[in-house]
Protein backbone atom coordinates (compact mmCIF):
# COMPACT_ATOMS: atom_id res chain seq x y z
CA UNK A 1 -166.96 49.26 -57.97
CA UNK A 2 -167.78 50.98 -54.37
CA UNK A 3 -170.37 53.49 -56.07
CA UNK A 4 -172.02 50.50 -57.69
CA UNK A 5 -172.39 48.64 -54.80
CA UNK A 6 -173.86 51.73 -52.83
CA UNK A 7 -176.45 51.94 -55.76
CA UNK A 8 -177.66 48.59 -55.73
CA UNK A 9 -180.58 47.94 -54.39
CA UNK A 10 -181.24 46.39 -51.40
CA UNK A 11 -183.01 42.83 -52.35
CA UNK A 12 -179.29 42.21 -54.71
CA UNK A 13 -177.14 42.67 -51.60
CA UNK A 14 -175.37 40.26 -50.37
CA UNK A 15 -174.61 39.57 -46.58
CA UNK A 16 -171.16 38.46 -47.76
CA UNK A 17 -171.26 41.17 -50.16
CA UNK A 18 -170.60 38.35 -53.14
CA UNK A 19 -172.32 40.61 -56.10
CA UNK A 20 -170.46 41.65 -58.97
CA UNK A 21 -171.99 42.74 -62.02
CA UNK A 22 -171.78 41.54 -65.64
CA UNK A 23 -168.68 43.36 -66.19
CA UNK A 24 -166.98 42.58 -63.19
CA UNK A 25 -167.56 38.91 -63.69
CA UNK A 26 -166.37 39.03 -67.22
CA UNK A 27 -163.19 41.12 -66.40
CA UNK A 28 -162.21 38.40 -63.94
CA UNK A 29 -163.36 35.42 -65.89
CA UNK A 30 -160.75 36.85 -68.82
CA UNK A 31 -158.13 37.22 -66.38
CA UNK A 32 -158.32 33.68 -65.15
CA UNK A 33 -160.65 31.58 -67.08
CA UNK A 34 -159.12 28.23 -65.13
CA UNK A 35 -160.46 29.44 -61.98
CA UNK A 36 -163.91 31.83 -62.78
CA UNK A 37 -166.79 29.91 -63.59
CA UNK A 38 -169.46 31.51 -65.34
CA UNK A 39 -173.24 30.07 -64.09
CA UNK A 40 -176.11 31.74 -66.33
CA UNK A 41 -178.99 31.64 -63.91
CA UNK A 42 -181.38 33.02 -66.55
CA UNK A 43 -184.86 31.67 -67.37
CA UNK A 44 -184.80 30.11 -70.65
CA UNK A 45 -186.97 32.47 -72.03
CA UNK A 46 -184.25 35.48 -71.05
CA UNK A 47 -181.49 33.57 -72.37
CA UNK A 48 -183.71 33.06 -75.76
CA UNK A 49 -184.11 36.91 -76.17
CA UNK A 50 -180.62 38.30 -74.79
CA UNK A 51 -178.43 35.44 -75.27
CA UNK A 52 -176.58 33.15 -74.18
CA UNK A 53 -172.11 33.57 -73.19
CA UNK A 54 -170.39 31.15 -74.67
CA UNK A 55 -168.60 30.41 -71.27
CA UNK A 56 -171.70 29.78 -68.88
């Protein structure tokens, strides 16, 4: 997780270092999906041609 964070370019950092990537999110969202909430931020049009998770 440290060796993606150090790649990540500078406009996705976070002061409060909050980023996690797809993964990440998914690996905690399975291990508690009471507490993780899933927002899809997407334009419609990226959601149209990637898809849309069932739990956003």
């Amino acid at each position: 997780m440290d060796e993606i964070k150090a790649n990540l370019a500078k406009e996705k950092q976070t002061v409060l270092e909050l980023h996690v990537t797809a993964q990440e999110a998914y690996a905690r969202w399975k291990a508690a999906p009471e507490k993780v909430k899933i927002i899809d931020v997407r334009t419609p049009e990226e959601q149209l041609f990637v898809g849309h998770p069932a739990m956003a």
